[in-house]
Every structure is written in structure tokens, then in C-alpha cells.
Protein backbone atom coordinates (compact mmCIF):
# COMPACT_ATOMS: atom_id res chain seq x y z
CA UNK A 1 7.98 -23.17 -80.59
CA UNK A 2 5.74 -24.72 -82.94
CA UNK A 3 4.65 -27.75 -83.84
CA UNK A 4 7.26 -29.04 -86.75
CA UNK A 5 9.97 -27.77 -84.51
CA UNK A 6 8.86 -30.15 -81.35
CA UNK A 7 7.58 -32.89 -83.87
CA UNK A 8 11.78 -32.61 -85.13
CA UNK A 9 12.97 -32.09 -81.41
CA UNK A 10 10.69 -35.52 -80.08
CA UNK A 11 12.10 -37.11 -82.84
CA UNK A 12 15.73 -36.05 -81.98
CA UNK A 13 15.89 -36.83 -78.41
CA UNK A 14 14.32 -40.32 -79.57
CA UNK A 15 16.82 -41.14 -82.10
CA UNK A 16 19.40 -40.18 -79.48
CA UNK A 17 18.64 -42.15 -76.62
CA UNK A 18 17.86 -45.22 -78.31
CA UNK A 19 21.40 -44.96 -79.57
CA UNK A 20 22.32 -44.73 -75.95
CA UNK A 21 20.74 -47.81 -74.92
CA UNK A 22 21.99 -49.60 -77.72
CA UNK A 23 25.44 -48.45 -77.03
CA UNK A 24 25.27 -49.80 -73.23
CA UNK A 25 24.35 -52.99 -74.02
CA UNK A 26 21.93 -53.40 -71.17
CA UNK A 27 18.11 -54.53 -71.42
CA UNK A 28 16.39 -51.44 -70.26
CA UNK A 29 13.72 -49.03 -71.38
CA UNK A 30 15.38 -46.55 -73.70
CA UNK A 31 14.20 -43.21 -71.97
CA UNK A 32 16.93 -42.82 -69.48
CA UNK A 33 19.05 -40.44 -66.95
CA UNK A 34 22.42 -40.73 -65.51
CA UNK A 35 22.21 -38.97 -62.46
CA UNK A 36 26.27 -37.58 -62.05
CA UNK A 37 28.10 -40.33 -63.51
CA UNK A 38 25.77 -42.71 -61.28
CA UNK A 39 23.44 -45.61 -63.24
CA UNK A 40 20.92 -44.87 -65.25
CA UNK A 41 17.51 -44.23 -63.78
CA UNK A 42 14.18 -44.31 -66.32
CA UNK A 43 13.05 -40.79 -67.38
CA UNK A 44 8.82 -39.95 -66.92
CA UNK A 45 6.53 -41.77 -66.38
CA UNK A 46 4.39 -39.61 -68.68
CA UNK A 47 4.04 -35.97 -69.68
CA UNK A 48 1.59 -33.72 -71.45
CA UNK A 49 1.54 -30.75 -73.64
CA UNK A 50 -1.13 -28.51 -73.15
CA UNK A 51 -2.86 -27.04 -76.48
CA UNK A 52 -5.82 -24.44 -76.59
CA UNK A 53 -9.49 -26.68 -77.66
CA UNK A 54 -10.13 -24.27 -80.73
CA UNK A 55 -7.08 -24.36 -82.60
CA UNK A 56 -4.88 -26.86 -81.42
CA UNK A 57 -1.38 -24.59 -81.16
CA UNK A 58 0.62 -25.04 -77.48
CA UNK A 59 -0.22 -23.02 -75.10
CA UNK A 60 3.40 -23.22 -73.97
CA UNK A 61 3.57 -25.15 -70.80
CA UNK A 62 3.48 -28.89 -70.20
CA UNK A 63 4.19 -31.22 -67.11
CA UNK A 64 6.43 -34.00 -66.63
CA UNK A 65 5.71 -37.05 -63.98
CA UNK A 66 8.32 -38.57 -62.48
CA UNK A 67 8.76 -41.90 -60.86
CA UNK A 68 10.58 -40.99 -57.62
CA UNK A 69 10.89 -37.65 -56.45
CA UNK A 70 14.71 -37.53 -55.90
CA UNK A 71 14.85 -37.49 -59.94
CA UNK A 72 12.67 -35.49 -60.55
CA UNK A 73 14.31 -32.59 -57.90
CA UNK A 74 17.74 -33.07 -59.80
CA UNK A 75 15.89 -32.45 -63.19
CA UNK A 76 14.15 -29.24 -61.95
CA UNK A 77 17.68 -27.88 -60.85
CA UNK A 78 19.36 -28.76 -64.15
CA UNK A 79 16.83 -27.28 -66.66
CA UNK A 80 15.54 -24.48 -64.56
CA UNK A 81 16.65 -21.23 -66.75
CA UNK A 82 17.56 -23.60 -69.31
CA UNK A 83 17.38 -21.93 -73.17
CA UNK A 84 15.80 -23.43 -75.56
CA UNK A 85 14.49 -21.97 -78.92
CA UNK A 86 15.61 -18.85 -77.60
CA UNK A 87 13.12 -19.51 -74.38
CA UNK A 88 14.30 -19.39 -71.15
CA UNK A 89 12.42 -22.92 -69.08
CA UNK A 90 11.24 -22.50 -65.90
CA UNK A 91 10.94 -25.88 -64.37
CA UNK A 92 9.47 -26.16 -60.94
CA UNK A 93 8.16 -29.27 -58.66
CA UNK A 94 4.88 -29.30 -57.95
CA UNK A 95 3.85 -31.86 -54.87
CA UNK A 96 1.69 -34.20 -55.23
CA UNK A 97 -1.13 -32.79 -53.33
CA UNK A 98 -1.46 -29.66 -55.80
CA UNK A 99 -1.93 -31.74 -58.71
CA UNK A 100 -5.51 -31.85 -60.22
CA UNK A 101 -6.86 -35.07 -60.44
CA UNK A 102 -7.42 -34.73 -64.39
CA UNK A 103 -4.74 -33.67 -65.28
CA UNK A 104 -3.35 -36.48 -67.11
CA UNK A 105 -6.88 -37.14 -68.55
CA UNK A 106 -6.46 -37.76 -72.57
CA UNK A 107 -2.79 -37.88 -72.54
CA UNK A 108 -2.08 -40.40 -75.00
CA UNK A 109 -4.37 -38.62 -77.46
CA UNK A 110 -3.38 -36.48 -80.30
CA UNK A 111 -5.77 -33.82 -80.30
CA UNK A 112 -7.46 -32.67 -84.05
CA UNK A 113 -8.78 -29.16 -83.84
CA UNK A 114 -11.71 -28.51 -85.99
CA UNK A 115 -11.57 -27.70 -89.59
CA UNK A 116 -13.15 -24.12 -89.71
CA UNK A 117 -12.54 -23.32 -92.91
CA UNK A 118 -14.58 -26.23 -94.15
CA UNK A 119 -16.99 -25.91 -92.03
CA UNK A 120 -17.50 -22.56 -93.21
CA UNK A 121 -17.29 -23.34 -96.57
CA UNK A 122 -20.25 -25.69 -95.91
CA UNK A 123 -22.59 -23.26 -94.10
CA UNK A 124 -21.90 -20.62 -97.13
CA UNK A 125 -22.46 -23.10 -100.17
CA UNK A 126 -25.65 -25.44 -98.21
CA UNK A 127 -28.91 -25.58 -100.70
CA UNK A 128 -31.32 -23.21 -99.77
CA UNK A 129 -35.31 -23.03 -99.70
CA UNK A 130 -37.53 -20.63 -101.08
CA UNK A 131 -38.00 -19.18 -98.03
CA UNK A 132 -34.46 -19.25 -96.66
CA UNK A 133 -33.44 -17.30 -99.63
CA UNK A 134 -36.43 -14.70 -99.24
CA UNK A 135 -35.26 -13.89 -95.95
CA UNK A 136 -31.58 -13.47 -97.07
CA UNK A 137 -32.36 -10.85 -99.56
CA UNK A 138 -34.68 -8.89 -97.09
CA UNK A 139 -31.57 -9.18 -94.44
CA UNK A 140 -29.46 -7.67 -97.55
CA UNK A 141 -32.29 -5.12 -98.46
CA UNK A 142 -32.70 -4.13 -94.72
CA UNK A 143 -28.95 -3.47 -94.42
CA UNK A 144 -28.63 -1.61 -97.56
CA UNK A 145 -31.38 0.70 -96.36
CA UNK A 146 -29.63 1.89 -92.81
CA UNK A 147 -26.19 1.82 -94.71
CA UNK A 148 -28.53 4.98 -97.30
CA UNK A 149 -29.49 6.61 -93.93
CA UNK A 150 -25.73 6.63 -92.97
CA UNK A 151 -24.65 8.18 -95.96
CA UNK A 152 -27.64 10.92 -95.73
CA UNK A 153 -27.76 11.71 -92.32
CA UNK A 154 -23.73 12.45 -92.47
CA UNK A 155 -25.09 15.36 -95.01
CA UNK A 156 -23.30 13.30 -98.09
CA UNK A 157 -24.87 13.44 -101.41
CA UNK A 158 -24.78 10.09 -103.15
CA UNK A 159 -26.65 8.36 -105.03
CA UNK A 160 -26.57 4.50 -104.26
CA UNK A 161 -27.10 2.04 -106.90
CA UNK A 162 -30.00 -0.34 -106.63
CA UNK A 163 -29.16 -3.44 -105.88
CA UNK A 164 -29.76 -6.33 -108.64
CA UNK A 165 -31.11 -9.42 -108.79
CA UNK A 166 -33.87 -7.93 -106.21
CA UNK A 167 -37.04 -10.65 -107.13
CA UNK A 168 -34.90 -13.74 -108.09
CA UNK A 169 -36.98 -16.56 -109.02
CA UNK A 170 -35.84 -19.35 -106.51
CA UNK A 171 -32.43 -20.52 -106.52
CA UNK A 172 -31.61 -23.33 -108.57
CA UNK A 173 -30.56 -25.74 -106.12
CA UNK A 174 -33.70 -26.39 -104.35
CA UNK A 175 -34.04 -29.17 -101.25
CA UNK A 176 -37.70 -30.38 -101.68
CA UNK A 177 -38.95 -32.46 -98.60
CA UNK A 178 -39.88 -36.16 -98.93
CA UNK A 179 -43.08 -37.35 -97.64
């Protein structure tokens, strides 16, 4: 499931149960549950979506915290095997003694995964000294030599063009320090 789709979903189930509380009439917190016809009880307390630290995307599980057990049983029973997005749920309690203590650390932040293209982009396109570029071109020279040794020790006749642009004068953007 990705994002969009549980951005749209959130925004769904929102939509819908503020409806619902409108509709009763009553002054109470618009995330609700009627437990079997019986009064409305509120829904978690909180709940977290877990996403990988390098890109952001789900990892596909979350947790839910209840505010009294009793709901929280009923709701494990009614969604367990539950299909969604062509996903079957599995829902199961977990006591309190098995949960980690951080695990509701950061909940209420979005997380922003780093930009890696620009970052990237950056390290490729940063000025360069004199000497940073010499030692660029003798990296490229050094792997243009084993790459000839390749070809010739595989019994290949070719002839490899030279490179160009061998003894550059410096580049043009240079970073001079300031004193």
C-alpha cells in the first residue's frame, strides 16, 4: 500500500467518522467504536506506522494502543484476516509487558527521508582544486590502464583510444582559500 493510497484512506475514515459524530449529536471525540450495538467507546489512544530511515516507504506493519484492553481484544477479533488492498491483516494483542519502551518515541512526527539525488548532484558538480582534479584524472588514468590489461590478457586485439583532455590546465571553477 503506498503512501497516496493511506494518505486517501486516513483521509476517508476521517471524513467518515466526523460525519458520525455529527450525526449523533453528542459532545464526544470523533474517533469512535460501537462495540455490538452498545455506546460508543473512543478508538486509540495513538498508533504508529513504521517506515525504513533511508527512504521513508512503510515497512508494512504498524501498532495501535488502546485505552482499555476489552476494546482492544474485540478489535483484534474483528480485523484479524481482514482484506484490505488485496492484503490479508493480521492483528494480534501484544501485552503490555512485551512492548518496548520506545516504541512510541517520534510518533507525532512525519518523517522526511533524505534527498539523495540532490545530494548527489552536489558531490558531482562541487568546485574542485588543482589538486583534487590531478588526482581525479590519475584515478581515471589508473583505471583505464587495468581495463588495457583486461582486454590483452583475454588474448583480444584492440587498440584503445587515448584518452583526451589528459594535461588540462586547472578547471575553471577554482575555490582559492582566504587568509
Amino acid at each position: 500500500m503506498g503512501v497516496k493510497a493511506k494518505k486517501a484512506m486516513k483521509k476517508k475514515l476521517k471524513k467518515g467518522s466526523s460525519q458520525l459524530s455529527a450525526a449523533s449529536g453528542k459532545d464526544e471525540s470523533a474517533d469512535f467504536l460501537p462495540l455490538e450495538g452498545g455506546p460508543g467507546r473512543k478508538l486509540p489512544r495513538s498508533e504508529t506506522l513504521e517506515n525504513t530511515a533511508k527512504t521513508g516507504k512503510s515497512k508494512h506493519f504498524g501498532f495501535i494502543e488502546f485505552e482499555s484492553p476489552e476494546v482492544a481484544k474485540i478489535v483484534s477479533e474483528c480485523m484479524h484476516n481482514y482484506l484490505m488492498f488485496e492484503h490479508m491483516l493480521q492483528v494480534h494483542l501484544i501485552p503490555p509487558e512485551r512492548v518496548h519502551p520506545k516504541l512510541w518515541k517520534g510518533v507525532n512526527r512525519w518523517y522526511k527521508p533524505l534527498d539523495w539525488v540532490q545530494i548527489e548532484r552536489k558531490r558531482h558538480n562541487k568546485e574542485r582544486t588543482l589538486e583534487e582534479n590531478k588526482k581525479m584524472v590519475e584515478g581515471i588514468l589508473k583505471r583505464d590502464q587495468r581495463r588495457r590489461k583486461r582486454i590483452e590478457a583475454a588474448g583480444i586485439d584492440y587498440e584503445c583510444p587515448e584518452i583526451v583532455g589528459i594535461n588540462q590546465p586547472g578547471p575553471k571553477k577554482i575555490r582559492f582559500e582566504e587568509e
